[in-house]
Protein backbone atom coordinates (compact mmCIF):
# COMPACT_ATOMS: atom_id res chain seq x y z
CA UNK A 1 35.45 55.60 -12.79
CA UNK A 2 39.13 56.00 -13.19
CA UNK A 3 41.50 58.70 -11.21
CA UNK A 4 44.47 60.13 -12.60
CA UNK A 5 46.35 58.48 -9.48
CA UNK A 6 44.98 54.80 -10.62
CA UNK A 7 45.86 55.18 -14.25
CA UNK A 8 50.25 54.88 -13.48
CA UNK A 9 49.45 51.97 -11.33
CA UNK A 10 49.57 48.18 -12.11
CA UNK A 11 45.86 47.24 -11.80
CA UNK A 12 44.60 50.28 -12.73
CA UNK A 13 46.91 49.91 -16.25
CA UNK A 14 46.10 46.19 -16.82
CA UNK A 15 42.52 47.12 -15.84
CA UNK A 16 42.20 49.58 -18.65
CA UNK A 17 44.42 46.89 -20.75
CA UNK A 18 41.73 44.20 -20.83
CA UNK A 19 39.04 47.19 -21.81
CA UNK A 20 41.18 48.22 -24.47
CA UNK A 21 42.10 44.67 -25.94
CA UNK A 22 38.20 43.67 -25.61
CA UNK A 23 37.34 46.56 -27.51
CA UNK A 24 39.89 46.24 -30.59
CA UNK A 25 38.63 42.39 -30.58
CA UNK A 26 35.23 43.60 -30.88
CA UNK A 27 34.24 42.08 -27.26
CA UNK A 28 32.11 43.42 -24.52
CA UNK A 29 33.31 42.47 -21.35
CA UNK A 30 30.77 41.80 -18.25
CA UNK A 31 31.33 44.93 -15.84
CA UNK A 32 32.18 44.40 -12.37
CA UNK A 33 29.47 44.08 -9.79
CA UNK A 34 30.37 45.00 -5.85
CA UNK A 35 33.16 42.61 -5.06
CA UNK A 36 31.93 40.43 -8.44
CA UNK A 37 34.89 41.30 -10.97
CA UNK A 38 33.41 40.48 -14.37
CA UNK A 39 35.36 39.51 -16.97
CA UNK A 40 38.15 41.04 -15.50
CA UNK A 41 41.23 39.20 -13.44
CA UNK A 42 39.87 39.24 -10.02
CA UNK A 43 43.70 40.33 -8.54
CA UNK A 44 43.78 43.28 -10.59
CA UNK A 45 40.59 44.13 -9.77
CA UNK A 46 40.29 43.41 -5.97
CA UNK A 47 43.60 44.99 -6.18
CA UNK A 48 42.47 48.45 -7.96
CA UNK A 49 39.50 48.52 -5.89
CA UNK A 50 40.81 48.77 -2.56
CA UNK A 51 42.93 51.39 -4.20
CA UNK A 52 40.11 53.14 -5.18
CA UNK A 53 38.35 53.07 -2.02
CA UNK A 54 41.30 54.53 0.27
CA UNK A 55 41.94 57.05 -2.23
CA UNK A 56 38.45 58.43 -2.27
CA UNK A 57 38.32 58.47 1.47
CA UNK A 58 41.31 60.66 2.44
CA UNK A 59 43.06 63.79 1.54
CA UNK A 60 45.95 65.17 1.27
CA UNK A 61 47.49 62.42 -0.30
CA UNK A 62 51.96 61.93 -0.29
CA UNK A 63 53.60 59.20 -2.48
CA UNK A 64 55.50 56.79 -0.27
CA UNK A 65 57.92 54.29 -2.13
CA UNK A 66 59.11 51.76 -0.67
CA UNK A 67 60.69 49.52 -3.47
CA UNK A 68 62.98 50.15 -6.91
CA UNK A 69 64.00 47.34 -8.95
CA UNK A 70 66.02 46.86 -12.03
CA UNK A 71 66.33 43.73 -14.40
CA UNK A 72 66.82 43.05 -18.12
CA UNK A 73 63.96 42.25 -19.88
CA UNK A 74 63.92 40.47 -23.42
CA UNK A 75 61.19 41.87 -25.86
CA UNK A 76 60.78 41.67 -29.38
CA UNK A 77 60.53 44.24 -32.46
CA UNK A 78 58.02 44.45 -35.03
CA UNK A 79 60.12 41.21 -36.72
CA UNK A 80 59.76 39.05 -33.45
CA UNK A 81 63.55 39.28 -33.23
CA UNK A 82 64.28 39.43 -29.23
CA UNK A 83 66.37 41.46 -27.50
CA UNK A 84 67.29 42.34 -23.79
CA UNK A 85 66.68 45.91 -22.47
CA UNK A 86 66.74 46.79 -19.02
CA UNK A 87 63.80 48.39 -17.13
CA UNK A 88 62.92 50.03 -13.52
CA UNK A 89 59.79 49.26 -11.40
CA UNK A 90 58.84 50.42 -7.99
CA UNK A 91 56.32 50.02 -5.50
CA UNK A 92 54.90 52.02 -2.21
CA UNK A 93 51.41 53.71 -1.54
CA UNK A 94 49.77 56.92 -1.29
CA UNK A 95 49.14 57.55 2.51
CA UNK A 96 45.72 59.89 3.00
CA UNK A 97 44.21 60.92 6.02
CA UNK A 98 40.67 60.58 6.34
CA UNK A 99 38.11 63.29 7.65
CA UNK A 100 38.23 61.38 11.39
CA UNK A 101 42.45 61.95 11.28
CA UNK A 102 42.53 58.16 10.54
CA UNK A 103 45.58 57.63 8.06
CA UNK A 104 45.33 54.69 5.15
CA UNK A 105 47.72 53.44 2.37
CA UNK A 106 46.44 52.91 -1.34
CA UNK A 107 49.21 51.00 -1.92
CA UNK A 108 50.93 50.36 -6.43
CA UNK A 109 53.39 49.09 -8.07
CA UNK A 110 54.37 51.30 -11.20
CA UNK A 111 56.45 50.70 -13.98
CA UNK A 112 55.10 47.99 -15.70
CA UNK A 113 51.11 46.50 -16.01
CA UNK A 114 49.49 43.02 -17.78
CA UNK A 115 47.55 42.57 -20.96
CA UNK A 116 45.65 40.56 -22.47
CA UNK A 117 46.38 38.72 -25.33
CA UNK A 118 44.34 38.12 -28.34
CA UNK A 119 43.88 35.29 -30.16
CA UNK A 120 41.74 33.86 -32.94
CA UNK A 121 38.12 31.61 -31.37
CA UNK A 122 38.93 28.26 -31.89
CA UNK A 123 35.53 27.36 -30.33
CA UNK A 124 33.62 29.63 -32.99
CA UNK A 125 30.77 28.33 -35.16
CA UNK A 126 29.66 28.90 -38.77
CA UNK A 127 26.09 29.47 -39.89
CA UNK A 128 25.58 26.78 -42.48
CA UNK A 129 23.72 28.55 -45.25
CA UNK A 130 25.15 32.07 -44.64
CA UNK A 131 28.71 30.90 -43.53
CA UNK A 132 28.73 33.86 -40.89
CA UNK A 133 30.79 33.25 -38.13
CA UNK A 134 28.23 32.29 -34.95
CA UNK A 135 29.73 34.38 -31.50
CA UNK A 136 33.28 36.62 -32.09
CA UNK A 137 36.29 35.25 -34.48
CA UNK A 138 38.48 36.73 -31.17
CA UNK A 139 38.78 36.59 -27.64
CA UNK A 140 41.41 37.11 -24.75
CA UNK A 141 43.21 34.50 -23.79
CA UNK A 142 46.85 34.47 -21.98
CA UNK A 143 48.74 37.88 -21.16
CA UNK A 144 52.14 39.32 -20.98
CA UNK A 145 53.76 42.15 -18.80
CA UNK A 146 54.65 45.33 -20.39
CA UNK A 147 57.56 47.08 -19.05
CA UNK A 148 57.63 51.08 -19.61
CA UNK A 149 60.20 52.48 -17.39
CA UNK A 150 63.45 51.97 -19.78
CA UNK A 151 67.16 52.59 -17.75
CA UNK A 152 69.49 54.30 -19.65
CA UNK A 153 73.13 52.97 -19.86
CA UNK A 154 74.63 56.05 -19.09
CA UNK A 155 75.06 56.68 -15.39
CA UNK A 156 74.62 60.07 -15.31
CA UNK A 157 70.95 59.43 -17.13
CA UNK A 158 70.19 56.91 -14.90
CA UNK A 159 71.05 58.50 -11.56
CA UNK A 160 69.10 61.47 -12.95
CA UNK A 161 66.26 58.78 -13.89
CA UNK A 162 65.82 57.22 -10.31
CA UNK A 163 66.14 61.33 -8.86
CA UNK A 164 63.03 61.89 -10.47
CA UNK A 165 60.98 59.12 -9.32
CA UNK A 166 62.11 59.54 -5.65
CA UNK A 167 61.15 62.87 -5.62
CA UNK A 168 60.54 63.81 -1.99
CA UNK A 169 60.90 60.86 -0.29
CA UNK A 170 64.21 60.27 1.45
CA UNK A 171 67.05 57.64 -0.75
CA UNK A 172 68.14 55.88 1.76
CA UNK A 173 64.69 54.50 3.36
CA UNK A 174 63.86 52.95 0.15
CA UNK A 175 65.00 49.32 -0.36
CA UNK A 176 66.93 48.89 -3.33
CA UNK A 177 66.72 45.54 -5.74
CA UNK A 178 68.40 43.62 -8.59
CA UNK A 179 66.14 41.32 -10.28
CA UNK A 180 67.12 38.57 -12.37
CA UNK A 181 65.75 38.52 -16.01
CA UNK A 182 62.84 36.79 -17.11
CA UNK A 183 64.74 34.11 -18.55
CA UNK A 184 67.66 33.05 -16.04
CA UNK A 185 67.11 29.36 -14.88
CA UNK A 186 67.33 30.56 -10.97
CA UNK A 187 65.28 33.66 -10.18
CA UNK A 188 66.76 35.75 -8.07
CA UNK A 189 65.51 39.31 -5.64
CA UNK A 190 68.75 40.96 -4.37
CA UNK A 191 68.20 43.54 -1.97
CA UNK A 192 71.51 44.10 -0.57
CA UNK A 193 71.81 47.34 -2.79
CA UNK A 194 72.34 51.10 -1.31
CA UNK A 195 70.89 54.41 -3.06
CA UNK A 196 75.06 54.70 -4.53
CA UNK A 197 75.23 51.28 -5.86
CA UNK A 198 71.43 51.61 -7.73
CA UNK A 199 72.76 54.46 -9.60
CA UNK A 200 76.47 54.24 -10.04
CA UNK A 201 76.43 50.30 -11.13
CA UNK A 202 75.48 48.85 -14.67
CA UNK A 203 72.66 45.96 -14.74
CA UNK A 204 75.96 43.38 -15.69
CA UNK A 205 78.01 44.90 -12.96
CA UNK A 206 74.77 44.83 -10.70
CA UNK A 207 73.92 40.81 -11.13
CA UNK A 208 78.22 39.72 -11.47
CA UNK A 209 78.12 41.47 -7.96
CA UNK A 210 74.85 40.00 -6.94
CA UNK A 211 76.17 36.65 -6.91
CA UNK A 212 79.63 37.47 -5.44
CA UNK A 213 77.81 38.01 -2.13
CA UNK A 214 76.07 40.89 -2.48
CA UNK A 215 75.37 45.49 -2.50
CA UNK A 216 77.05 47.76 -0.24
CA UNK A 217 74.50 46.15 2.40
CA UNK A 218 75.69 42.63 2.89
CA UNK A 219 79.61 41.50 4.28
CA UNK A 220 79.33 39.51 0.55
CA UNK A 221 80.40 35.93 1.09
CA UNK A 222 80.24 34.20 -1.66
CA UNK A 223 82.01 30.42 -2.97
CA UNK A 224 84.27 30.45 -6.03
CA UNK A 225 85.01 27.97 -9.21
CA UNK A 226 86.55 26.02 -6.73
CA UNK A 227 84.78 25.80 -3.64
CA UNK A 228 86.74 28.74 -1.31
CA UNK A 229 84.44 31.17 0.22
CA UNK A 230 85.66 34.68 -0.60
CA UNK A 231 84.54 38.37 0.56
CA UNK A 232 83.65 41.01 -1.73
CA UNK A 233 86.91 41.94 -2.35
CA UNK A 234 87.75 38.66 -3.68
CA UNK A 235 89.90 37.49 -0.31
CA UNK A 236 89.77 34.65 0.56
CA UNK A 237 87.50 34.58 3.90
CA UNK A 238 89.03 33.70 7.44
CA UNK A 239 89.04 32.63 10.97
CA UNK A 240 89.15 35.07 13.74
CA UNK A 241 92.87 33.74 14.73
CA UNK A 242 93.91 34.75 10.95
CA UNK A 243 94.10 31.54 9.46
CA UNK A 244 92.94 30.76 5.94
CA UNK A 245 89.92 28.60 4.46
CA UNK A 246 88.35 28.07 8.38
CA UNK A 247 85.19 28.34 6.76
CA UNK A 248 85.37 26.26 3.48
């Protein structure tokens, strides 16, 4: 049975996903059983039901995040024509405390969740006099992440944006990332970023810094066009004694 906590969550989204594909395909999935997940991914589901069990046995429950990430995403409109738009995720847990004072973590991610794709039964059978299709003309097959938490460009909307979702919990103990996009040849998890530069820098100013050495949280060395090692000022770095290039 879902909980409202489950339903912003990554399994407990994708879970309800795959019941809500099988359902406009005209499937019945096979329900989990005990630690038996069905027809369902078993990730998501191991994954939502731990998440379901330390939720149900504790009280009191506080949202913890840990993680925020940003990274341009390319989707496509109604016409298939793709596009990039840039999107936030996060991760953490809910910490309870159980009737024995023991604490536990139902740990999410939230912003974005999987779903099923479907696609026409190549498999499927004909009845030869009646020419009825034999079994369903759909299944699932494949997925693709859907991304819900959209960044606006304008800083002030964005630092109000990331405000929100913190909430409570305290800016600077969360670790800040930029992500590369789904489609950049070398993937890439920055998380040299403070609370400042999350909010005050664009995604392009964000990755162009990235790979100049780094956030607010890193010294930033980082090699040129032509092979000097620089700072994050764009000085060229050097010895202790003063001297030029030592390090290059």
């Amino acid at each position: 049975m879902s909980t409202k906590l489950e339903l912003e969550t990554l399994a407990g989204k994708s879970f309800q996903a795959w019941k809500d594909q099988a359902a406009k395909a005209g499937l019945v999935l096979r329900a989990p059983n005990g630690l038996d997940s069905g027809d369902f991914p078993e990730n998501i589901y191991s994954s939502l039901r731990l998440f379901r069990r330390n939720v149900a046995i504790t009280k009191d429950h506080k949202k913890i995040i840990t993680t925020m990430s940003r990274q341009l995403v390319t989707v496509k409109d109604e016409k298939g024509r793709p596009s990039k738009k840039e999107y936030l995720t996060y991760q953490g847990y809910y910490s309870g405390i159980t009737h024995k004072g023991e604490e536990y973590h139902a740990n999410f991610e939230i912003g974005r969740y999987k779903k099923p794709r479907i696609v026409h039964n190549g498999n499927i059978t004909y009845d030869q006099r009646s020419g009825d299709p034999i079994g369903s003309e759909k299944i699932l097959s494949g997925k693709e992440t859907v991304y819900e938490i959209e960044v606006p460009k304008s800083k002030t909307e964005r630092k109000r944006l990331v405000d929100e979702i913190i909430g409570d919990n305290f800016p600077e103990e969360i670790h800040y990332y930029y992500k590369s996009g789904d489609n950049e040849p070398m993937p890439r998890r920055d998380s040299t970023f403070s609370y400042d530069d999350f909010v005050n820098y664009s995604i392009e100013e964000m990755r162009k810094i990235s790979f100049q050495g780094g956030g607010s949280k890193t010294p930033g060395i980082w090699r040129d066009a032509e092979g000097k090692l620089r700072d994050k000022f764009g000085q060229l770095v050097t010895s202790s004694s003063g001297s030029k290039g030592a390090y290059q």
